[in-house]
ModelCIF file with pLDDT and N, C-alpha, C, O atoms, coordinates in Angstrom:
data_MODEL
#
_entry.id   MODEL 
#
_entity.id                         1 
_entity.type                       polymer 
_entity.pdbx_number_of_molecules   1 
#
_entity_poly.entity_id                      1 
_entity_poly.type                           'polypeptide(L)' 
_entity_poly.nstd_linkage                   no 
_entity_poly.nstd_monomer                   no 
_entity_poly.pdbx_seq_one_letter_code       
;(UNK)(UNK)(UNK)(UNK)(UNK)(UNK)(UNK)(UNK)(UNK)(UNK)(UNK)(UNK)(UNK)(UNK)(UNK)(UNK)
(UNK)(UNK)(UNK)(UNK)(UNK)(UNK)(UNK)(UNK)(UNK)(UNK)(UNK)(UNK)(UNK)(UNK)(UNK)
;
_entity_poly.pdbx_seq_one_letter_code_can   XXXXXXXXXXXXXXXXXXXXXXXXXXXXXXX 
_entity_poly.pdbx_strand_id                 A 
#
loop_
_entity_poly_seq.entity_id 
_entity_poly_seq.num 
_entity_poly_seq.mon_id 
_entity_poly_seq.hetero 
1 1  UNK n 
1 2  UNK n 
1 3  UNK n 
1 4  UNK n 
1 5  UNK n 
1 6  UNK n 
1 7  UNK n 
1 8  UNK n 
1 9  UNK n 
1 10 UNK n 
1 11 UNK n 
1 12 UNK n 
1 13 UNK n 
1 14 UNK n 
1 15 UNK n 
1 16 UNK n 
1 17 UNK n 
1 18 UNK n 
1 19 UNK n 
1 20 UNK n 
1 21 UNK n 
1 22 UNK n 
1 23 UNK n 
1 24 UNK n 
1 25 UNK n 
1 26 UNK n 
1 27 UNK n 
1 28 UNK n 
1 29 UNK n 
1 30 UNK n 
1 31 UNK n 
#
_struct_asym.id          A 
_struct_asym.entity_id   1 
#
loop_
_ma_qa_metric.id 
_ma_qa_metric.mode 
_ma_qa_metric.name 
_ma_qa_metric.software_group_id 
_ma_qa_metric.type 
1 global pLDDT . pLDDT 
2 local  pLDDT . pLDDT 
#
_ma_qa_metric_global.metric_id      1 
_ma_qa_metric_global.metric_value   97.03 
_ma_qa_metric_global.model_id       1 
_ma_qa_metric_global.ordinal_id     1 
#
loop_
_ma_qa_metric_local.label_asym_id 
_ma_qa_metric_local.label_comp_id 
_ma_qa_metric_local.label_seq_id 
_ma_qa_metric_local.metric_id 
_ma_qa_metric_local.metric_value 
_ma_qa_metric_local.model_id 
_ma_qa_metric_local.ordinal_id 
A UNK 1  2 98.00 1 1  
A UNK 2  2 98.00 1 2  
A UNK 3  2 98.00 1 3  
A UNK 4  2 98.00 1 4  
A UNK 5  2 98.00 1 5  
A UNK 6  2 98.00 1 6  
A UNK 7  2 98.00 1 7  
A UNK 8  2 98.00 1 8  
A UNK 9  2 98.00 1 9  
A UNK 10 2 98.00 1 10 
A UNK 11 2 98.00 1 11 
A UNK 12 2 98.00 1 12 
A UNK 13 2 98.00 1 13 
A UNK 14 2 98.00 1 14 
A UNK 15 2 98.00 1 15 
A UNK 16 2 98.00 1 16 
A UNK 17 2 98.00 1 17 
A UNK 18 2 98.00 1 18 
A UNK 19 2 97.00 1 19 
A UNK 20 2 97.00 1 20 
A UNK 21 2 96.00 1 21 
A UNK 22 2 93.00 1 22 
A UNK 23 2 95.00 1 23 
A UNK 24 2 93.00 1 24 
A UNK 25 2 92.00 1 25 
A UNK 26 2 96.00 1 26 
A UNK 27 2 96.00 1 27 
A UNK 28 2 96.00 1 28 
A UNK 29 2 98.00 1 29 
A UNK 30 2 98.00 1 30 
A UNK 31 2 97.00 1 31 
#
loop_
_atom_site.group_PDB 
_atom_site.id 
_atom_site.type_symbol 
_atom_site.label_atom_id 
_atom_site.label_alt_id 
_atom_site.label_comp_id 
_atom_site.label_asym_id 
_atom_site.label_entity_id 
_atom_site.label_seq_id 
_atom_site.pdbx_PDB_ins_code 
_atom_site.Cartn_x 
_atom_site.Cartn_y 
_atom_site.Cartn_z 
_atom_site.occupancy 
_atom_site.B_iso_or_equiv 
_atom_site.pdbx_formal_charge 
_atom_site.auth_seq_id 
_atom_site.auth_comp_id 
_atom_site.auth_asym_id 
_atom_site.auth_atom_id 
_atom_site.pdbx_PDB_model_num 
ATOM 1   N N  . UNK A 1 1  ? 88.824 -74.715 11.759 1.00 98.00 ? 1  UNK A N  1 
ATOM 2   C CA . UNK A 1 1  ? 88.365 -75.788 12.642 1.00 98.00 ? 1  UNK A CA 1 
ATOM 3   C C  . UNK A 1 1  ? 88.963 -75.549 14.023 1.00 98.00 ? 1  UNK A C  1 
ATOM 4   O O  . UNK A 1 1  ? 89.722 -74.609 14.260 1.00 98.00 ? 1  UNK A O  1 
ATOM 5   N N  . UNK A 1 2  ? 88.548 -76.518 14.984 1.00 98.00 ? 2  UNK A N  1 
ATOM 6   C CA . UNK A 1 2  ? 88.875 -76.363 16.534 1.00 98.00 ? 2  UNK A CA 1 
ATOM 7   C C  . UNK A 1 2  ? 90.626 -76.516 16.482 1.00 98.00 ? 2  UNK A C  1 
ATOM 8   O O  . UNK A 1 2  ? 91.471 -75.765 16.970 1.00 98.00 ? 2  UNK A O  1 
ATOM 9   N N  . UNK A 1 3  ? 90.797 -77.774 15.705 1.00 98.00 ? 3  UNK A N  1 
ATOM 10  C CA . UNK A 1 3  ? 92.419 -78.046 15.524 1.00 98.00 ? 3  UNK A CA 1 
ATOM 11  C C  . UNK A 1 3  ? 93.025 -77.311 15.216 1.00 98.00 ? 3  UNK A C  1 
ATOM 12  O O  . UNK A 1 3  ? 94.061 -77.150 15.862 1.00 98.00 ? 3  UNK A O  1 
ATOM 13  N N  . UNK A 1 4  ? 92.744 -76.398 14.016 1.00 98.00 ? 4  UNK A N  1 
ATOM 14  C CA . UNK A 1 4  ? 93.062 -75.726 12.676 1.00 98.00 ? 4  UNK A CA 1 
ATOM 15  C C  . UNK A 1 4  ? 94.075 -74.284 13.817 1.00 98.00 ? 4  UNK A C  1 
ATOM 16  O O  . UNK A 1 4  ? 95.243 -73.896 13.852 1.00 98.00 ? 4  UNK A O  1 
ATOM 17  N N  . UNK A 1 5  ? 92.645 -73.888 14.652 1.00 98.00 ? 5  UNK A N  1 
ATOM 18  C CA . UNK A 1 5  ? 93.009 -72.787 15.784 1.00 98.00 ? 5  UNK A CA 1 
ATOM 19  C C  . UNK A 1 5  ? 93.978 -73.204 17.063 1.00 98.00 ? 5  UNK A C  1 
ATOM 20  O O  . UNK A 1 5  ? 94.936 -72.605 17.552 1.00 98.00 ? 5  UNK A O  1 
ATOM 21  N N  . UNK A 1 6  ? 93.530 -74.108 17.315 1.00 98.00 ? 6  UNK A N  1 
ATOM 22  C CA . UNK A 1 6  ? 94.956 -74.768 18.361 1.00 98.00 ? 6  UNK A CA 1 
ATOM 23  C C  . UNK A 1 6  ? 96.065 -74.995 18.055 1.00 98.00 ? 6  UNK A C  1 
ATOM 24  O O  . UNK A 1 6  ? 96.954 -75.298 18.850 1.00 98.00 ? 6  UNK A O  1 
ATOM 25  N N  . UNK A 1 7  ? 96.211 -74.859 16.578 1.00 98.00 ? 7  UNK A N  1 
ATOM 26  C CA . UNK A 1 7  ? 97.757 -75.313 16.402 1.00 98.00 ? 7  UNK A CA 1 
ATOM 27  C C  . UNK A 1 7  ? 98.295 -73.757 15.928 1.00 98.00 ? 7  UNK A C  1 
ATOM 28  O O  . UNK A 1 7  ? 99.433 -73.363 15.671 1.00 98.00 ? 7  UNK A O  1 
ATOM 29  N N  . UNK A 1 8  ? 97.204 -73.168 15.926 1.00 98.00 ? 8  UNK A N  1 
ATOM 30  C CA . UNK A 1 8  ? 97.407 -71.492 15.766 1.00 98.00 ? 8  UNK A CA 1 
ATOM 31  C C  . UNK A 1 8  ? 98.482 -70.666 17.365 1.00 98.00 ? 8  UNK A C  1 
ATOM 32  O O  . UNK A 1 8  ? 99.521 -70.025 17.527 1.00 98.00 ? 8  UNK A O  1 
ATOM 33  N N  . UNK A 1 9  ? 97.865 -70.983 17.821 1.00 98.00 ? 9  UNK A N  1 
ATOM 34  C CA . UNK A 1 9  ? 97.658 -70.721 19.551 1.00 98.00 ? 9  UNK A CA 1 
ATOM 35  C C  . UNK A 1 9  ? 98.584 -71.326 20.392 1.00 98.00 ? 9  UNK A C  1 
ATOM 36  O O  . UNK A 1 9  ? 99.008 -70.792 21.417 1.00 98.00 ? 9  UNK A O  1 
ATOM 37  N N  . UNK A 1 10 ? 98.930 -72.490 19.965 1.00 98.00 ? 10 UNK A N  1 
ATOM 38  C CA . UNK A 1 10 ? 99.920 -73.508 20.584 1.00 98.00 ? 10 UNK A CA 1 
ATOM 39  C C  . UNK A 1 10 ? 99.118 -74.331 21.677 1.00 98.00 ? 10 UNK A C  1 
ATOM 40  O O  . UNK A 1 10 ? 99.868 -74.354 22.653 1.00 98.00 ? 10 UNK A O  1 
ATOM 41  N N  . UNK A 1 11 ? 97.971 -75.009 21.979 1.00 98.00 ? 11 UNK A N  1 
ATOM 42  C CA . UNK A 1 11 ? 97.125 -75.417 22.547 1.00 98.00 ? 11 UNK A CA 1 
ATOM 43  C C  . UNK A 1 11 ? 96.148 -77.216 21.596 1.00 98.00 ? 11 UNK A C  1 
ATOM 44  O O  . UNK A 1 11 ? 96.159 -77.680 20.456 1.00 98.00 ? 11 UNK A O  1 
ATOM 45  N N  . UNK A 1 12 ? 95.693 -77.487 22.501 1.00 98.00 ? 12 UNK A N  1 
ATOM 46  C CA . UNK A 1 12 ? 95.199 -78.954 21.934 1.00 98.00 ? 12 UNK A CA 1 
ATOM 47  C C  . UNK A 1 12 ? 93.648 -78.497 21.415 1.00 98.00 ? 12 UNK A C  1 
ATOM 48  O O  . UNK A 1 12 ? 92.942 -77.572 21.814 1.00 98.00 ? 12 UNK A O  1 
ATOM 49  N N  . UNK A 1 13 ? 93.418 -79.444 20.439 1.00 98.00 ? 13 UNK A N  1 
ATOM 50  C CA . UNK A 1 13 ? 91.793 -78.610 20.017 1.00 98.00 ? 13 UNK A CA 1 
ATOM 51  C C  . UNK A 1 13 ? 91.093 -79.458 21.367 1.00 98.00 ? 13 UNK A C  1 
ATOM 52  O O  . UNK A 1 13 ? 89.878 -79.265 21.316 1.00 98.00 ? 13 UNK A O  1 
ATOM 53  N N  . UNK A 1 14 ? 91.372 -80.132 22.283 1.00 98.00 ? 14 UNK A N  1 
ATOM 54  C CA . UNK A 1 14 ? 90.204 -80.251 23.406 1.00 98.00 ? 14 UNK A CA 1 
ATOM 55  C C  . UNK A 1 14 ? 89.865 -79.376 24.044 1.00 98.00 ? 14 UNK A C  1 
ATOM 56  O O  . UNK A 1 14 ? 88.754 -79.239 24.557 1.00 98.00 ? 14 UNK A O  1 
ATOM 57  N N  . UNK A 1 15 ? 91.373 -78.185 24.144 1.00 98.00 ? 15 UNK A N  1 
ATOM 58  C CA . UNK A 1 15 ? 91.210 -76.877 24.830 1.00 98.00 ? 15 UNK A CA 1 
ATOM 59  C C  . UNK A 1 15 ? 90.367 -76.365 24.202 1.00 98.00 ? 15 UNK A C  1 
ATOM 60  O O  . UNK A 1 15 ? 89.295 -76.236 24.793 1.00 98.00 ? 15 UNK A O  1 
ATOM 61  N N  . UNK A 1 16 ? 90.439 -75.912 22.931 1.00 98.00 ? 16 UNK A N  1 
ATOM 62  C CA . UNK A 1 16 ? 89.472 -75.078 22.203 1.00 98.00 ? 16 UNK A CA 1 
ATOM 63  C C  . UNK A 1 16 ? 88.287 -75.137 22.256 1.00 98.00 ? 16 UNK A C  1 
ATOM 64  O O  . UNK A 1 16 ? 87.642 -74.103 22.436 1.00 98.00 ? 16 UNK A O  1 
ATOM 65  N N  . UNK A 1 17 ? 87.588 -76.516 22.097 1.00 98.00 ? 17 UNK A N  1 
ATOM 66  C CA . UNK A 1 17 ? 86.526 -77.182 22.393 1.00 98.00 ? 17 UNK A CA 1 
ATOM 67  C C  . UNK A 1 17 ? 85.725 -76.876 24.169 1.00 98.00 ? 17 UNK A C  1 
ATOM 68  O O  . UNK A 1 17 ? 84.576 -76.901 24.609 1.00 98.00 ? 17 UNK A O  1 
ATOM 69  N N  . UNK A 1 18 ? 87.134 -76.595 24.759 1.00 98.00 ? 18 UNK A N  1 
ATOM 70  C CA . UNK A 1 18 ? 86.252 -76.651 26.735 1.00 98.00 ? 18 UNK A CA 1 
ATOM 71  C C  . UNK A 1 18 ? 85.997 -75.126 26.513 1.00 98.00 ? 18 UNK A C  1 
ATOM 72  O O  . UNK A 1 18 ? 84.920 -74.536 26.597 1.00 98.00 ? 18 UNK A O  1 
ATOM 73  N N  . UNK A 1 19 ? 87.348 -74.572 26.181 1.00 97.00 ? 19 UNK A N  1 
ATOM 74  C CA . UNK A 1 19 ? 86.808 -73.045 26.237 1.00 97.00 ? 19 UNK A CA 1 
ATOM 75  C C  . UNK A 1 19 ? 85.942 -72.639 25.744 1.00 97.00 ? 19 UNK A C  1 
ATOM 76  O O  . UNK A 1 19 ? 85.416 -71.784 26.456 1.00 97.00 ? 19 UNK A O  1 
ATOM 77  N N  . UNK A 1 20 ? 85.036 -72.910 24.075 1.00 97.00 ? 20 UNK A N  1 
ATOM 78  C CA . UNK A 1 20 ? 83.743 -72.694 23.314 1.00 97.00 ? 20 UNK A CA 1 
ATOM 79  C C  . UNK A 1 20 ? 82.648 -73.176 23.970 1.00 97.00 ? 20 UNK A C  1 
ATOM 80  O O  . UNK A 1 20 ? 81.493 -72.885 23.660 1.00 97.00 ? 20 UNK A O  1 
ATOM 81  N N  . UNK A 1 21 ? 83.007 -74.010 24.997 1.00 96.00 ? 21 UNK A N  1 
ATOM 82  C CA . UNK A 1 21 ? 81.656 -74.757 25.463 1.00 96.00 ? 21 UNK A CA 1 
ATOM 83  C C  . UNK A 1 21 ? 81.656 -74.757 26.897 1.00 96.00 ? 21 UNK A C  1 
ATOM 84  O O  . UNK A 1 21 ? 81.175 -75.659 27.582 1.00 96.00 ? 21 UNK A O  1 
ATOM 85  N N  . UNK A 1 22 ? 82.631 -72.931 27.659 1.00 93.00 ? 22 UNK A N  1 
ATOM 86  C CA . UNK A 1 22 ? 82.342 -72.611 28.676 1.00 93.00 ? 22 UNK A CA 1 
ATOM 87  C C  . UNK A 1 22 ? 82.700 -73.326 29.899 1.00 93.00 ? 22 UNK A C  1 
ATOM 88  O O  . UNK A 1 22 ? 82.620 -72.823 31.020 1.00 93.00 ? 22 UNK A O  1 
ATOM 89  N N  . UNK A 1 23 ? 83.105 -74.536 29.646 1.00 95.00 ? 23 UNK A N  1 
ATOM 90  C CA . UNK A 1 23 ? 83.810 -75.601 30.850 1.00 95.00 ? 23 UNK A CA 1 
ATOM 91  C C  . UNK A 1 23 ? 84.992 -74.940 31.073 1.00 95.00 ? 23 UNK A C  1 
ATOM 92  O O  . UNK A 1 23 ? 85.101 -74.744 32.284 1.00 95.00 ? 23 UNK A O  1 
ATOM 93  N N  . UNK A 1 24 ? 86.032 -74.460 30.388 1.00 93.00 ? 24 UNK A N  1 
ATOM 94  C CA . UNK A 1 24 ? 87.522 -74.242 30.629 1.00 93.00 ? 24 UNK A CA 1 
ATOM 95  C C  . UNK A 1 24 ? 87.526 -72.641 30.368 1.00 93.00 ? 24 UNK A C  1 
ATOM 96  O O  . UNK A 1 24 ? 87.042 -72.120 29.363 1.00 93.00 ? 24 UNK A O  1 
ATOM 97  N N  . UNK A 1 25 ? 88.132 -71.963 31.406 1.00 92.00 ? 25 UNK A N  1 
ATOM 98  C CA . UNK A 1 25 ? 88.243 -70.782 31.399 1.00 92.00 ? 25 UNK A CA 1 
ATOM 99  C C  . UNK A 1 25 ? 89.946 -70.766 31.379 1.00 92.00 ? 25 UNK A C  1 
ATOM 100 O O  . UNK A 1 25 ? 90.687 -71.306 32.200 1.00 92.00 ? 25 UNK A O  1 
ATOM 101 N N  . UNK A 1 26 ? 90.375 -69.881 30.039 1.00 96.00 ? 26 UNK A N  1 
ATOM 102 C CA . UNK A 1 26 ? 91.436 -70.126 29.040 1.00 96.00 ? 26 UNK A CA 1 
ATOM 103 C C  . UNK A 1 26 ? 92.861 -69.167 30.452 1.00 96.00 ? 26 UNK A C  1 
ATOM 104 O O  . UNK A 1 26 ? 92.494 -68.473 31.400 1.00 96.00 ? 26 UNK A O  1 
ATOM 105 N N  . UNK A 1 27 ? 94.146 -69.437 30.144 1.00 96.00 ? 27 UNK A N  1 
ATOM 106 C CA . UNK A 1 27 ? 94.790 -68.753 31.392 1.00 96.00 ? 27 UNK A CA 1 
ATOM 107 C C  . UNK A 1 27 ? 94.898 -67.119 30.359 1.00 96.00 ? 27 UNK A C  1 
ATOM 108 O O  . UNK A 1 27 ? 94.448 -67.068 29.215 1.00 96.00 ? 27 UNK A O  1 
ATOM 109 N N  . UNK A 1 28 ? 95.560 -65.935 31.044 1.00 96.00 ? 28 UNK A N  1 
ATOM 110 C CA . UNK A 1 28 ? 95.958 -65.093 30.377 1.00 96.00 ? 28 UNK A CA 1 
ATOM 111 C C  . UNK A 1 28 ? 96.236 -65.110 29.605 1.00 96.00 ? 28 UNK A C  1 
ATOM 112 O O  . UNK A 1 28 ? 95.551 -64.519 28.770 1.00 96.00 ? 28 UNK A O  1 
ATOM 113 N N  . UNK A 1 29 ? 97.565 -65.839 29.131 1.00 98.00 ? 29 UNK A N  1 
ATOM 114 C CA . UNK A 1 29 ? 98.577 -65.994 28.340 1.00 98.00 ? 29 UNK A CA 1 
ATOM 115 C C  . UNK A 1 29 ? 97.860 -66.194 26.970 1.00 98.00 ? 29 UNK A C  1 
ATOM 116 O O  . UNK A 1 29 ? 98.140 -65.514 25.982 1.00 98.00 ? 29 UNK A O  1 
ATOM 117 N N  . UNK A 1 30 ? 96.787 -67.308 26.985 1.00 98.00 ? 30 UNK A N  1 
ATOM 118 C CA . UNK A 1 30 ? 96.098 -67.689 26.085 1.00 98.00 ? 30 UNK A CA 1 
ATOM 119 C C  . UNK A 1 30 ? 95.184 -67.264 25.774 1.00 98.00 ? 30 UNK A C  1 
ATOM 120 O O  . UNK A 1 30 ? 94.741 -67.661 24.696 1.00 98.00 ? 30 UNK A O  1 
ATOM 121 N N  . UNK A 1 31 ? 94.584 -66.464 26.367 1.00 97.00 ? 31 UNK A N  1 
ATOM 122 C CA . UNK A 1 31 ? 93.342 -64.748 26.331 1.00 97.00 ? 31 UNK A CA 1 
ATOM 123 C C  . UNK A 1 31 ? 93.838 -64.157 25.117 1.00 97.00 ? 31 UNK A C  1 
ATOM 124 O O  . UNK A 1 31 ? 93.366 -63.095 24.710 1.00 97.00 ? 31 UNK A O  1 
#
């Protein structure tokens, strides 16, 4: 799930969610 991967990553699943849906372009770190 979106959560499942954000808590993978260290990130909120809203991030996950902007970045899949092209609004949020993710920083390096998180590339």
């Amino acid at each position: 799930s979106q959560r499942e991967l954000a808590e993978h990553v260290g990130v909120t699943r809203q991030t996950i969610n902007a970045v899949e849906g092209n609004r949020y372009d993710p920083s390096v770190e998180l590339v």
